[in-house]
C-alpha atoms as a PDB file:
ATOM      1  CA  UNK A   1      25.252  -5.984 -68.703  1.00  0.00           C
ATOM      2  CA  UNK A   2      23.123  -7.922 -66.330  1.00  0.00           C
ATOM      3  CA  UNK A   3      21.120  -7.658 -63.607  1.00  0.00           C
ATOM      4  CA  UNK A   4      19.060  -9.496 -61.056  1.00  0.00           C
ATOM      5  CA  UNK A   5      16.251  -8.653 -59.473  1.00  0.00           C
ATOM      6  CA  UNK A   6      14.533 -10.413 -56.350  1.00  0.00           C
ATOM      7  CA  UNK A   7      11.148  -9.983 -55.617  1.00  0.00           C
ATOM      8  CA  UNK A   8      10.647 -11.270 -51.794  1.00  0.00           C
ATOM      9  CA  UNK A   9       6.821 -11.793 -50.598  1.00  0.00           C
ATOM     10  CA  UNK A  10       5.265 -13.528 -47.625  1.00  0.00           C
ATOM     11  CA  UNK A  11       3.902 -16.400 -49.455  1.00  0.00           C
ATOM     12  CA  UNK A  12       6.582 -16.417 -52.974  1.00  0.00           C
ATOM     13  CA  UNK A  13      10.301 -14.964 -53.944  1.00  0.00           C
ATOM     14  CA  UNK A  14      10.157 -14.038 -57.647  1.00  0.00           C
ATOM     15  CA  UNK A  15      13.385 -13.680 -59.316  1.00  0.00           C
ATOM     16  CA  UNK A  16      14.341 -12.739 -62.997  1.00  0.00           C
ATOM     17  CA  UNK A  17      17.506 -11.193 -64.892  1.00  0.00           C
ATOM     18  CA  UNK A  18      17.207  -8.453 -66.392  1.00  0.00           C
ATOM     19  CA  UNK A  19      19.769  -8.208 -69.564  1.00  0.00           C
ATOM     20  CA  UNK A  20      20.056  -4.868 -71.998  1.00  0.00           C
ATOM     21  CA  UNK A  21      16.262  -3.795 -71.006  1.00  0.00           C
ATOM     22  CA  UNK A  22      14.627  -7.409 -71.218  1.00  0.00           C
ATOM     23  CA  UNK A  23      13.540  -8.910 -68.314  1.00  0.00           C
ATOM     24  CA  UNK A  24      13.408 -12.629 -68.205  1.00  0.00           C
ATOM     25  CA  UNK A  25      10.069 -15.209 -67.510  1.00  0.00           C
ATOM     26  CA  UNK A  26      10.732 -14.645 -63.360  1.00  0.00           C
ATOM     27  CA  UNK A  27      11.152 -17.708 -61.643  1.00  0.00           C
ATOM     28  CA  UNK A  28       8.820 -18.068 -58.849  1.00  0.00           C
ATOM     29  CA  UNK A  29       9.434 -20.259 -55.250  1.00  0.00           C
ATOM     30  CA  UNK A  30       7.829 -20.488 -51.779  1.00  0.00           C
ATOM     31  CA  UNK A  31       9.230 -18.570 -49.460  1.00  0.00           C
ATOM     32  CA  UNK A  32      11.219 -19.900 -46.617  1.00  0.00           C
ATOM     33  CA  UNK A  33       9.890 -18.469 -43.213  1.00  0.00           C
ATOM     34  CA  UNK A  34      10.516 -20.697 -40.507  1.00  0.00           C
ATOM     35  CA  UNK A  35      13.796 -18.376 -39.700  1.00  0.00           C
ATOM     36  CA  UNK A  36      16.067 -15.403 -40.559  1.00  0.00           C
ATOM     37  CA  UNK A  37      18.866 -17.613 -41.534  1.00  0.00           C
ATOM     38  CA  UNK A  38      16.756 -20.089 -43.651  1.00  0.00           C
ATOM     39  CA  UNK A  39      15.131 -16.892 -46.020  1.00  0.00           C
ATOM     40  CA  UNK A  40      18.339 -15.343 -46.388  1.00  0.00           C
ATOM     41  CA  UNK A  41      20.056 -18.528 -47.078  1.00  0.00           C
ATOM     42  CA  UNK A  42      17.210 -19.303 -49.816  1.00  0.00           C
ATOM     43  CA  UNK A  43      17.318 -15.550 -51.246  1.00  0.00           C
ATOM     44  CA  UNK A  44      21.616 -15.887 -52.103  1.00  0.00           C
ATOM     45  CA  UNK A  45      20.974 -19.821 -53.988  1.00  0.00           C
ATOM     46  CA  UNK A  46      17.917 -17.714 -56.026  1.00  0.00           C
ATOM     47  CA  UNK A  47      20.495 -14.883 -56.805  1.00  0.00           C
ATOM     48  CA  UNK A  48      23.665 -17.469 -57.129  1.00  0.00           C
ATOM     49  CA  UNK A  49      21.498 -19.662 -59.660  1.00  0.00           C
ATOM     50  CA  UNK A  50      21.000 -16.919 -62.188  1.00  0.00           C
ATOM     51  CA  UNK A  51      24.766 -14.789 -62.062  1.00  0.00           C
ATOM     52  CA  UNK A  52      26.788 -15.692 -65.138  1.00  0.00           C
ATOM     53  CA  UNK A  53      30.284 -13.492 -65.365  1.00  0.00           C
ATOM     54  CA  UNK A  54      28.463 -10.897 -67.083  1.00  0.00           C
ATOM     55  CA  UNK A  55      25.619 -10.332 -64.046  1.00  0.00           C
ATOM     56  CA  UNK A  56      27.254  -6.760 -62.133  1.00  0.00           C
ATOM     57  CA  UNK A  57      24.649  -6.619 -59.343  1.00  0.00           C
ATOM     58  CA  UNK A  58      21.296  -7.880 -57.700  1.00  0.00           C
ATOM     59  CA  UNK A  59      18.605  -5.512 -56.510  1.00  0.00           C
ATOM     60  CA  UNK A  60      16.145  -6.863 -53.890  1.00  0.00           C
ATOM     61  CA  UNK A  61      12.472  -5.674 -52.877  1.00  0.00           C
ATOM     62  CA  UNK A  62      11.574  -6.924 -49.017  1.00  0.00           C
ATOM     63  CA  UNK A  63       7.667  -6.210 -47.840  1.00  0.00           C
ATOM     64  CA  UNK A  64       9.523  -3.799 -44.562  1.00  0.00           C
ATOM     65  CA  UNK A  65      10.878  -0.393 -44.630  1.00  0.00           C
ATOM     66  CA  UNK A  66      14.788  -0.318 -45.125  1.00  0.00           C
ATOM     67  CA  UNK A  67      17.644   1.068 -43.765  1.00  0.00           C
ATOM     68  CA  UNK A  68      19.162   1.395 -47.028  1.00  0.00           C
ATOM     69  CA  UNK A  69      22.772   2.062 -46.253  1.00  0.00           C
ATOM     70  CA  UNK A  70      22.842  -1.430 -44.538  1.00  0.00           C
ATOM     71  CA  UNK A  71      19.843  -2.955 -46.152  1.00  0.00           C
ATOM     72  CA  UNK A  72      17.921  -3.914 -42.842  1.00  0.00           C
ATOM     73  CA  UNK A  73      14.486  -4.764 -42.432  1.00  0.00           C
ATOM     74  CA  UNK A  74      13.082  -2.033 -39.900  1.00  0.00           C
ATOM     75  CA  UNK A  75      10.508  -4.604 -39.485  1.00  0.00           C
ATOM     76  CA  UNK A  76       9.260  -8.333 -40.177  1.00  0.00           C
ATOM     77  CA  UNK A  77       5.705  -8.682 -40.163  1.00  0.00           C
ATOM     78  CA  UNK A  78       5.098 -10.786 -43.268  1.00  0.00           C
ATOM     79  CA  UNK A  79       9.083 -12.352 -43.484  1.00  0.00           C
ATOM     80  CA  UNK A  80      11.587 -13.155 -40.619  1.00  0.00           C
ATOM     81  CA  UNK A  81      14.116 -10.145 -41.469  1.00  0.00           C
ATOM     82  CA  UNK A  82      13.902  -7.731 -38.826  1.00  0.00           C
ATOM     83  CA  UNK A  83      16.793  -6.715 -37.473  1.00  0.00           C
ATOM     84  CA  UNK A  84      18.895  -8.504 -40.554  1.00  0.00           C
ATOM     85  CA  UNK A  85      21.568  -6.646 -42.627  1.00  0.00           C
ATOM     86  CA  UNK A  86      20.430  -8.271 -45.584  1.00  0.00           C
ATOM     87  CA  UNK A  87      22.938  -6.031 -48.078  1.00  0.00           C
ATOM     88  CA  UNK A  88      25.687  -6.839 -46.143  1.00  0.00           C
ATOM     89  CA  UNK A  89      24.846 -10.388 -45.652  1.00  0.00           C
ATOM     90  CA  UNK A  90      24.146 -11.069 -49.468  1.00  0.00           C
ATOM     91  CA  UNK A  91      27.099  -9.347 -50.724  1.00  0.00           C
ATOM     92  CA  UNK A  92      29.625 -10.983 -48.715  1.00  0.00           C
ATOM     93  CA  UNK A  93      27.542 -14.608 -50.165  1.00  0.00           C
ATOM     94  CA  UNK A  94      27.373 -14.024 -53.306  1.00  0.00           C
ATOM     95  CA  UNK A  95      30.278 -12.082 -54.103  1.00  0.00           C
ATOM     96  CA  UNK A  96      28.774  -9.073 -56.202  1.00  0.00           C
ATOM     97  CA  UNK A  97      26.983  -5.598 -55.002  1.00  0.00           C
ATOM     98  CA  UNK A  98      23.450  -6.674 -53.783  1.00  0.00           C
ATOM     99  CA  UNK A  99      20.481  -3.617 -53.298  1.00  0.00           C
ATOM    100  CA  UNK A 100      18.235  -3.961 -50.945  1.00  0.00           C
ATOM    101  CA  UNK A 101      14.789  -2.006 -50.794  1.00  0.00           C
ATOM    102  CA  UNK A 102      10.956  -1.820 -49.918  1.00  0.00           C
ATOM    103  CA  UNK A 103       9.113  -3.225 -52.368  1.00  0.00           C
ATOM    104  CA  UNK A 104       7.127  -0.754 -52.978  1.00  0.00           C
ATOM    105  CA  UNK A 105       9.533   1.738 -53.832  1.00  0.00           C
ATOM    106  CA  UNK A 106      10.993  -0.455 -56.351  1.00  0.00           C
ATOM    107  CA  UNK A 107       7.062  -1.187 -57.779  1.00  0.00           C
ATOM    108  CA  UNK A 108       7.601   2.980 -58.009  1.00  0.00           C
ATOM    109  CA  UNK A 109      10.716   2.437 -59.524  1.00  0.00           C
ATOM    110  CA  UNK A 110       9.428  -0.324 -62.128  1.00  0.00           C
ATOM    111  CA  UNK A 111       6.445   1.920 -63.149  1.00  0.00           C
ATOM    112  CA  UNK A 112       8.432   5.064 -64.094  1.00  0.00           C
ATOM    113  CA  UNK A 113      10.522   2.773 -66.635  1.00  0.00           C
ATOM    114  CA  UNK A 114       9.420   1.409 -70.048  1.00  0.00           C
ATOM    115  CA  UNK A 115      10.849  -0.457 -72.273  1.00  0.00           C
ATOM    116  CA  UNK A 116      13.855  -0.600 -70.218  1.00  0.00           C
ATOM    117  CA  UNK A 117      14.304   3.287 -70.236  1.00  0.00           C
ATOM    118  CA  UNK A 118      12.875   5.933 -67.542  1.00  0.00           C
ATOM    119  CA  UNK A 119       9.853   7.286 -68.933  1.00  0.00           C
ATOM    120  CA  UNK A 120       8.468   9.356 -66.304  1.00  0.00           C
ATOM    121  CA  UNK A 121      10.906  11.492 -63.694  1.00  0.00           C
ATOM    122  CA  UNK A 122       8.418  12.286 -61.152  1.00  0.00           C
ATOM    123  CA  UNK A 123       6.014   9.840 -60.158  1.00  0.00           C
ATOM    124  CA  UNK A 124       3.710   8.677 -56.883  1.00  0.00           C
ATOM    125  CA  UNK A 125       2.949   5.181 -56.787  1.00  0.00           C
ATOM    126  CA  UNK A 126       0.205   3.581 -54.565  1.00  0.00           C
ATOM    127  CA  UNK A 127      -0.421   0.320 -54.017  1.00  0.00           C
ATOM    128  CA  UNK A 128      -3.501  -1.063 -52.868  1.00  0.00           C
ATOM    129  CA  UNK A 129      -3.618  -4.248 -51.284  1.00  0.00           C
ATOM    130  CA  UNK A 130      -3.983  -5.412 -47.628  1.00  0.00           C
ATOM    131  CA  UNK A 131      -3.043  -2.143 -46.844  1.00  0.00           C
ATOM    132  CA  UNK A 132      -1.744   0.723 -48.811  1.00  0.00           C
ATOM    133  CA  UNK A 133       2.026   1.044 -49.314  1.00  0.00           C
ATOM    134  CA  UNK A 134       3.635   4.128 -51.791  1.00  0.00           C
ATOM    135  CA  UNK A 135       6.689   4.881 -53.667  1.00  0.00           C
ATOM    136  CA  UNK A 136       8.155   8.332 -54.554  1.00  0.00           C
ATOM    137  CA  UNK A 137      10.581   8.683 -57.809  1.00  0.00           C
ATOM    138  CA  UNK A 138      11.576  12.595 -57.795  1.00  0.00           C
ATOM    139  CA  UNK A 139      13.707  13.153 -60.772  1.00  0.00           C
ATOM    140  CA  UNK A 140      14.592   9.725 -61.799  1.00  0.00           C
ATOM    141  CA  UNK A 141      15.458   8.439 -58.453  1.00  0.00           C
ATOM    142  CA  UNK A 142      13.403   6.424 -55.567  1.00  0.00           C
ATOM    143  CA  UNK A 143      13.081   9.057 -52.432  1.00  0.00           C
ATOM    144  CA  UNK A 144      13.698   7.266 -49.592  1.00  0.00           C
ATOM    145  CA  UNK A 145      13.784   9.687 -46.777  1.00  0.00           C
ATOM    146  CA  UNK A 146      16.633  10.725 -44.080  1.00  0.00           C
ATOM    147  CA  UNK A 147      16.449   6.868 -42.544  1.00  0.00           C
ATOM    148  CA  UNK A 148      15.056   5.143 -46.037  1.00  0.00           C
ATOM    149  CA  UNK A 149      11.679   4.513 -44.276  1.00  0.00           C
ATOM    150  CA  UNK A 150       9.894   7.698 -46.739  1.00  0.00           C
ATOM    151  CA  UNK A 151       6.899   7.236 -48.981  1.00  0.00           C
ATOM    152  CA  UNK A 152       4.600   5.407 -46.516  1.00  0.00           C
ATOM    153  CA  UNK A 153       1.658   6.611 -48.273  1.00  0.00           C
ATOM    154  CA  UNK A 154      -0.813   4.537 -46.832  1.00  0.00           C
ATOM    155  CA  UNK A 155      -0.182   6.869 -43.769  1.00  0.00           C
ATOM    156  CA  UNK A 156      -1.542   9.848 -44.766  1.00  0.00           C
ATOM    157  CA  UNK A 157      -4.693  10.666 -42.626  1.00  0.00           C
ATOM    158  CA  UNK A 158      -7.122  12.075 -44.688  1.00  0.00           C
ATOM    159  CA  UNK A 159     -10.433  11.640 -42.670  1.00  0.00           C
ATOM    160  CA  UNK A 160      -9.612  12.820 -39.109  1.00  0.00           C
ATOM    161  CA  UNK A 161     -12.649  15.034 -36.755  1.00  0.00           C
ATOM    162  CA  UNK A 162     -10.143  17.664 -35.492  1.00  0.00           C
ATOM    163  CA  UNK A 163     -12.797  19.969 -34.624  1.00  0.00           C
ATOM    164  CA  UNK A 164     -11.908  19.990 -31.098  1.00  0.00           C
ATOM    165  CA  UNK A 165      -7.986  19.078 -31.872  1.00  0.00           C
ATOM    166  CA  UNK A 166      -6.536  15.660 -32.290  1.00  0.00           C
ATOM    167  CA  UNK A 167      -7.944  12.826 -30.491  1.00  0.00           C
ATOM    168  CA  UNK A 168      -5.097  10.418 -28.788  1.00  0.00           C
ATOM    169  CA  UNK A 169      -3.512   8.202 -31.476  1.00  0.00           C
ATOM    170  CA  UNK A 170      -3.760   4.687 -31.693  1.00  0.00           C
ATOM    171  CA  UNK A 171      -1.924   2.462 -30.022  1.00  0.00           C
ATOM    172  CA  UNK A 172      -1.689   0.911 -33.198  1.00  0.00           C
ATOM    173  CA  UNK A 173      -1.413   1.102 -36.766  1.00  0.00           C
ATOM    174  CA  UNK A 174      -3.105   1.940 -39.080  1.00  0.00           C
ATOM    175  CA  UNK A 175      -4.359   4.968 -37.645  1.00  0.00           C
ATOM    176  CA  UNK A 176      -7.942   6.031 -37.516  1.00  0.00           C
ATOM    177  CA  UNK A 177      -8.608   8.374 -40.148  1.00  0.00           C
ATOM    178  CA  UNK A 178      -5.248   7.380 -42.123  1.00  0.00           C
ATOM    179  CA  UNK A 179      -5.243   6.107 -46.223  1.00  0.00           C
ATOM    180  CA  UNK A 180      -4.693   2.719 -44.938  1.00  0.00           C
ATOM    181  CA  UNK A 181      -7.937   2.440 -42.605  1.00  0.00           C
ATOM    182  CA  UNK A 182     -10.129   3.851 -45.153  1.00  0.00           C
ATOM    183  CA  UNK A 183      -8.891   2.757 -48.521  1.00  0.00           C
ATOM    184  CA  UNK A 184      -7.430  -0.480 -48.002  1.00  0.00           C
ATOM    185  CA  UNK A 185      -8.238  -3.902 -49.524  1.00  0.00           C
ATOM    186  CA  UNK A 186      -9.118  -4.707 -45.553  1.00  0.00           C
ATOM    187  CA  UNK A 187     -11.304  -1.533 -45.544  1.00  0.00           C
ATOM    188  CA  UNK A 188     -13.422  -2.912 -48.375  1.00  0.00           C
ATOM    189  CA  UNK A 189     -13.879  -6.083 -46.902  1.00  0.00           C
ATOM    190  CA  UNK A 190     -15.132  -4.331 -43.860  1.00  0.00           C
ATOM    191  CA  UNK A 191     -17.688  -2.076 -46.052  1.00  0.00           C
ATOM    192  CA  UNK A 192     -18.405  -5.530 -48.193  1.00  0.00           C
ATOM    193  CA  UNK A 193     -19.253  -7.793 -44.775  1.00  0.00           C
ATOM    194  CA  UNK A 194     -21.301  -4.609 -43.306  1.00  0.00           C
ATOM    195  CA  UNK A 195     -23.405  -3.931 -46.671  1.00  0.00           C
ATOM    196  CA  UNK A 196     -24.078  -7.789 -46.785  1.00  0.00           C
ATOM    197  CA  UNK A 197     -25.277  -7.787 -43.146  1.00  0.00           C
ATOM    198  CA  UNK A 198     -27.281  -4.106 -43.992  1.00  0.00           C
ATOM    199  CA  UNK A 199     -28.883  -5.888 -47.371  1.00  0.00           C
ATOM    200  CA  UNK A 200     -29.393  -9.846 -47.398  1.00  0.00           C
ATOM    201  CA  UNK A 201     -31.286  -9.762 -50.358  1.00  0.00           C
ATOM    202  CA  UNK A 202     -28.444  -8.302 -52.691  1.00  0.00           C
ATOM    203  CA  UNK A 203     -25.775 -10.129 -54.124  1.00  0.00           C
ATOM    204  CA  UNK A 204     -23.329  -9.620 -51.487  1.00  0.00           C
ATOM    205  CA  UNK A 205     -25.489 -10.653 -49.027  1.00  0.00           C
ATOM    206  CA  UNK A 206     -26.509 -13.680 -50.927  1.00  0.00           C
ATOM    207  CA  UNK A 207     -22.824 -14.646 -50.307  1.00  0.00           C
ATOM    208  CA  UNK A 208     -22.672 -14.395 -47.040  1.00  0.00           C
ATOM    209  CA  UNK A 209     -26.284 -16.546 -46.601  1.00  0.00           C
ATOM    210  CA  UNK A 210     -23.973 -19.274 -48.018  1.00  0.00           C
ATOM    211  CA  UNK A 211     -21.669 -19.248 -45.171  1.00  0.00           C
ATOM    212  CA  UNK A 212     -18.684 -18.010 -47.516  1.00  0.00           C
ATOM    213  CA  UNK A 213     -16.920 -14.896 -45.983  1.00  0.00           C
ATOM    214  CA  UNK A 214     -17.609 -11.626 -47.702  1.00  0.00           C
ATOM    215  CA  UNK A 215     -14.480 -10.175 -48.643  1.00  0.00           C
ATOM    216  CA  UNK A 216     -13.187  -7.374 -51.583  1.00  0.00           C
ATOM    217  CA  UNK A 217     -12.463 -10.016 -54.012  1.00  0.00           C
ATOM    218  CA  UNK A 218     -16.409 -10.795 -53.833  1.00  0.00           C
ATOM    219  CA  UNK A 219     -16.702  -6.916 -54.377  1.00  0.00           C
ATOM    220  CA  UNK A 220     -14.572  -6.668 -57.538  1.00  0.00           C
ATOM    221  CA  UNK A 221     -16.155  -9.420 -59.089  1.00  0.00           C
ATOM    222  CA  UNK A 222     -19.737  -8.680 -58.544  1.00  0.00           C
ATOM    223  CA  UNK A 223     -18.488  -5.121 -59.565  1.00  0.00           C
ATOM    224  CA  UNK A 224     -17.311  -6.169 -63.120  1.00  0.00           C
ATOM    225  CA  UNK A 225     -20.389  -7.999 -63.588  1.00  0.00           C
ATOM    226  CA  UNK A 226     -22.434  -4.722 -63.228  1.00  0.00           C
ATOM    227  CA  UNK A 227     -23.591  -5.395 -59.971  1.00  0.00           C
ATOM    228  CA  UNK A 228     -24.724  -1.599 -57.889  1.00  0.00           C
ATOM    229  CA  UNK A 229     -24.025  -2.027 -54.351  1.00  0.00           C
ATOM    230  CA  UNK A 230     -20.664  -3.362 -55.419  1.00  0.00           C
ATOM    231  CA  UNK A 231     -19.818  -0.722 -57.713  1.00  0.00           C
ATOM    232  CA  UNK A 232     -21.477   1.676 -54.949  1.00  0.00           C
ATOM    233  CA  UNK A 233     -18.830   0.170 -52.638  1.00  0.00           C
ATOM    234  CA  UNK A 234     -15.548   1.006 -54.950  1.00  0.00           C
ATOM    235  CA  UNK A 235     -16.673   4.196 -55.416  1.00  0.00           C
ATOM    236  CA  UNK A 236     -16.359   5.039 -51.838  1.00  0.00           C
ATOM    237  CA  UNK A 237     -12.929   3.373 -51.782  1.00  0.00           C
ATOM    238  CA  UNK A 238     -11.899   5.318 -55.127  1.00  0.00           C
ATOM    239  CA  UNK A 239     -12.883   8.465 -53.335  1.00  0.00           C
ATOM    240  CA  UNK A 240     -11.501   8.041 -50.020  1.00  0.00           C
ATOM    241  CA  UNK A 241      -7.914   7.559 -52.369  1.00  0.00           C
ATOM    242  CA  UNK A 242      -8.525   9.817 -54.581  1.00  0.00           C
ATOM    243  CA  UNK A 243      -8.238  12.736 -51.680  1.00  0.00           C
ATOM    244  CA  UNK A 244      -4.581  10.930 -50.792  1.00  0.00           C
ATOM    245  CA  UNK A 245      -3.753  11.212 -53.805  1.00  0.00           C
ATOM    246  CA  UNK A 246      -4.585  14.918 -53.943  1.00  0.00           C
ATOM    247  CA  UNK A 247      -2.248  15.742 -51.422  1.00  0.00           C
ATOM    248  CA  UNK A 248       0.614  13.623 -52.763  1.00  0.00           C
ATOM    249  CA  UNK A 249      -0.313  16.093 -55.906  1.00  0.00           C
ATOM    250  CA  UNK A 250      -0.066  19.516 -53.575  1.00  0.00           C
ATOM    251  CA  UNK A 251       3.063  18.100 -52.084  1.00  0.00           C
ATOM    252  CA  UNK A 252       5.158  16.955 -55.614  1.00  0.00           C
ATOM    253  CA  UNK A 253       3.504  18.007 -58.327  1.00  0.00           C
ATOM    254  CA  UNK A 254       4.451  14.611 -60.092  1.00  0.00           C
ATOM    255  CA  UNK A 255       3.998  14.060 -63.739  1.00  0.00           C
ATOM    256  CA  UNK A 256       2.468  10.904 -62.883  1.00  0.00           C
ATOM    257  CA  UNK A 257       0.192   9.401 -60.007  1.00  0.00           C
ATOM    258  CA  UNK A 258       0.143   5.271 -60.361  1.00  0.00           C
ATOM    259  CA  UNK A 259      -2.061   2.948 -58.679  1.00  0.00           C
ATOM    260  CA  UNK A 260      -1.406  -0.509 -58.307  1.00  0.00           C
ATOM    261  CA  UNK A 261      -1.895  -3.603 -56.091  1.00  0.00           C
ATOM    262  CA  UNK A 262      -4.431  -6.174 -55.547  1.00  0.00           C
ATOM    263  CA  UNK A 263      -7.492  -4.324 -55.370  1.00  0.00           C
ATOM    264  CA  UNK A 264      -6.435  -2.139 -58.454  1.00  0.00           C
ATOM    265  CA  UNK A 265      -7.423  -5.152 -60.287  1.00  0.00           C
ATOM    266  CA  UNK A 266     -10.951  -3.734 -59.574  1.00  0.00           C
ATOM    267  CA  UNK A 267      -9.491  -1.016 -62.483  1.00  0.00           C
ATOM    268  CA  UNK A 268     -11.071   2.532 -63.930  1.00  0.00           C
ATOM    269  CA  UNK A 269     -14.028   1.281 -61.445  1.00  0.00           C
ATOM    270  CA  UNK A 270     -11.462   2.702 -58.496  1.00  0.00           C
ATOM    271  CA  UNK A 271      -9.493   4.567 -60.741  1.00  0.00           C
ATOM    272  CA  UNK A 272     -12.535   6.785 -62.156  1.00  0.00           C
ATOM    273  CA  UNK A 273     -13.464   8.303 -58.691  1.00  0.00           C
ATOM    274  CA  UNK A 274     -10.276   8.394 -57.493  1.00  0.00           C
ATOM    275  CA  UNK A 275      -9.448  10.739 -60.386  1.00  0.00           C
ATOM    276  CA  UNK A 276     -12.559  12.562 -60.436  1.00  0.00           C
ATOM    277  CA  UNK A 277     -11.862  13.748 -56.157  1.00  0.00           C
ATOM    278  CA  UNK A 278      -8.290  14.052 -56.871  1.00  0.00           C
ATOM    279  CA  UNK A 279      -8.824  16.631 -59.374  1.00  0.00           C
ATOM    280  CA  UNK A 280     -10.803  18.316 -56.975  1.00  0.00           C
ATOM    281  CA  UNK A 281      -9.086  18.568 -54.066  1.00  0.00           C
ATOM    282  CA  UNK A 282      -6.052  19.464 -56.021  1.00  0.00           C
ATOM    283  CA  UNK A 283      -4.795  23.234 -55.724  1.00  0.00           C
ATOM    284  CA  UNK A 284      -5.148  25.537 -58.890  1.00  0.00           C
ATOM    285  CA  UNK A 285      -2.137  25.259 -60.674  1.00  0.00           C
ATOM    286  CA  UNK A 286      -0.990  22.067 -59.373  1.00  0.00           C
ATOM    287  CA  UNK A 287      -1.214  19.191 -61.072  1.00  0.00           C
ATOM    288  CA  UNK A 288      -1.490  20.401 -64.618  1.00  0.00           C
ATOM    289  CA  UNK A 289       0.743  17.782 -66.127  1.00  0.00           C
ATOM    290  CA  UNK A 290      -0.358  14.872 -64.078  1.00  0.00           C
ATOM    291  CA  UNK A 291      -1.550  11.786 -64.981  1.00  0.00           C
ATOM    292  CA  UNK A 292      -3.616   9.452 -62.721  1.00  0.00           C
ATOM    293  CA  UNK A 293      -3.462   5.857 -64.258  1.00  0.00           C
ATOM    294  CA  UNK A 294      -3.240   2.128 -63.304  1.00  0.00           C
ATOM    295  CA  UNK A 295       0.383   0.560 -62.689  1.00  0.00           C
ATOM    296  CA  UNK A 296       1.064  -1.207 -66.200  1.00  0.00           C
ATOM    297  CA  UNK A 297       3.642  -3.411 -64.819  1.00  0.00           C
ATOM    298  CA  UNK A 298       0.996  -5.936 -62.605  1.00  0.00           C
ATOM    299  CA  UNK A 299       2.971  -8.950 -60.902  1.00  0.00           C
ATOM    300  CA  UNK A 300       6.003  -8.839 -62.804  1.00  0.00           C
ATOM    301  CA  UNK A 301       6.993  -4.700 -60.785  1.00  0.00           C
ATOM    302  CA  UNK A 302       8.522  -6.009 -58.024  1.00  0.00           C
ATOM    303  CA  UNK A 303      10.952  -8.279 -59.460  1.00  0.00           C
ATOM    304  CA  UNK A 304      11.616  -6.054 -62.336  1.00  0.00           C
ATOM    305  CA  UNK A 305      12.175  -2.401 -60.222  1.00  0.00           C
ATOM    306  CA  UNK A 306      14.375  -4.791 -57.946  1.00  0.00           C
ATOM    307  CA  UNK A 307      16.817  -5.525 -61.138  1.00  0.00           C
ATOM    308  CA  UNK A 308      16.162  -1.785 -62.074  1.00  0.00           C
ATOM    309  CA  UNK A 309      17.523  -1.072 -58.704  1.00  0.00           C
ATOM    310  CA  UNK A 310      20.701  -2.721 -58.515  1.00  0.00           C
ATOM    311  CA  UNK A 311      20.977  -0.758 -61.854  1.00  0.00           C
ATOM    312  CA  UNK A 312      20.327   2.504 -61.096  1.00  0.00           C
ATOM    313  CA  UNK A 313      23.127   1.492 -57.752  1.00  0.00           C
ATOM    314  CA  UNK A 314      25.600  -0.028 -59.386  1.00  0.00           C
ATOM    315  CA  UNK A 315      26.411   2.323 -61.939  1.00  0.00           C
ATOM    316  CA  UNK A 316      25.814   5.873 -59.911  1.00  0.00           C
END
């Protein structure tokens, strides 16, 4: 049997088939975001291109949380979808069951599979990028919540004063305090641009004498080099996640934690100190199974957990 899987990002769609366990070289396009109709349009010719007669179903992964009984964008920051019932609209076009999802949940979905087989039942995915999104598998299956918008991870608040109760919210998000404020590939280019600013004379700064903009991606590099303020600088990062992931640990007691996304490229130097606080913070008795480790799957998760999807639908 196959399957296709849809990978849909602000910049690039990825799309591959996935046949008996192997997932085909994905074939990657610009996406199409001038309007709703245009992207949608564009997603059915990527899925009509690679059906034969033997293709049962299409699985898609969309940057939003989903309404996942109508496959509708709850929001379109990054991709013109809000508001669209994408499921509905695909199937009817393309005449076979189409799955529609958050992408990170099928990342989550992607890294509890090897080989084509589910190799972990319970497992927390992270991924940090821009911001930090999550994924739950409990027992083989994506959680999605009561309205499929569950598993925001990066929405945990983990470093909130409530010493004299909770200051007002924030008017927007990310909150103050939350995952996504402190542990972010945005939050390290804020620590990167202020350490650069607080030290000329190191290597960050040096960057930013040269009129280039200091971001994380200066951070990981200089980091893998050896560099000590920018290995100083992931460790604060790795820290700040690895109490998130502590509490995903007291709340599910998975048998593994994944991290992935861009700045994961940065690798055991966030991973190390994320494990090393997680362990920790993490209750006595919890946890005694669990694995912390980086998501194995890199660039190619979205696209395949998106055909892994429309399996795991399409034959419940």
């Amino acid at each position: 049997m196959r399957f296709v899987g849809v990978d849909v990002g602000g910049t690039k769609i990825s799309a591959a088939v996935l046949d008996d366990g192997e997932l085909s070289e994905p074939k990657v396009v610009p996406t199409r975001t001038e309007s709703s109709d245009a992207l949608v349009d564009q997603i059915a010719g990527v899925i009509e291109e690679l059906c034969d007669p033997e293709t049962r179903a299409a699985g898609v992964g969309i940057p939003s949380a989903v309404d996942f009984s109508t496959g509708t964008a709850k929001s379109g920051v990054n991709v013109p979808l809000q508001g669209v019932p994408l499921r509905n609209l695909l199937t009817r076009r393309v005449g076979l069951p189409v799955f529609v999802d958050n992408d990170a949940n099928v990342a989550a979905l992607a890294e509890a599979h090897e080989g084509g087989r589910l190799a972990t039942r319970n497992l927390v995915m992270f991924t940090v990028g821009t911001g930090v999104g999550g994924g739950l598998v409990l027992e083989g299956r994506l959680f999605r919540g009561a309205t499929g918008a569950g598993a925001e991870m990066g929405h945990i608040v983990v470093g909130l004063d409530l010493r004299d109760g909770a200051p007002p919210a924030s008017e927007r998000f990310p909150q103050p305090g939350s995952l996504e404020a402190l542990a972010s590939g945005t939050a390290l280019d804020e620590l990167a641009a202020e350490r650069a600013q607080a030290n000329p004379g190191g290597a960050l700064g040096r960057v930013a004498a040269s009129g280039e903009e200091v971001t994380g991606v200066h951070v990981v590099g200089l980091a893998r080099e050896g560099d000590e303020e920018a290995c100083d600088l992931l460790r604060i990062v790795g820290e700040r996640l690895g109490v998130g992931i502590a509490s995903a640990i007291n709340l599910f007691d998975p048998d593994e934690v994944v991290v992935g996304g861009g700045v994961a490229t940065a690798g055991d130097l966030l991973v190390d100190p994320a494990r090393r606080v997680a362990q920790g913070y993490v209750l006595t008795g919890v946890g005694e199974r669990t694995r912390i480790r980086l998501a194995r799957h890199g660039v190619r998760a979205g696209v395949y957990g998106a055909a892994l999807l429309a399996v795991q639908e399409a034959v419940r």
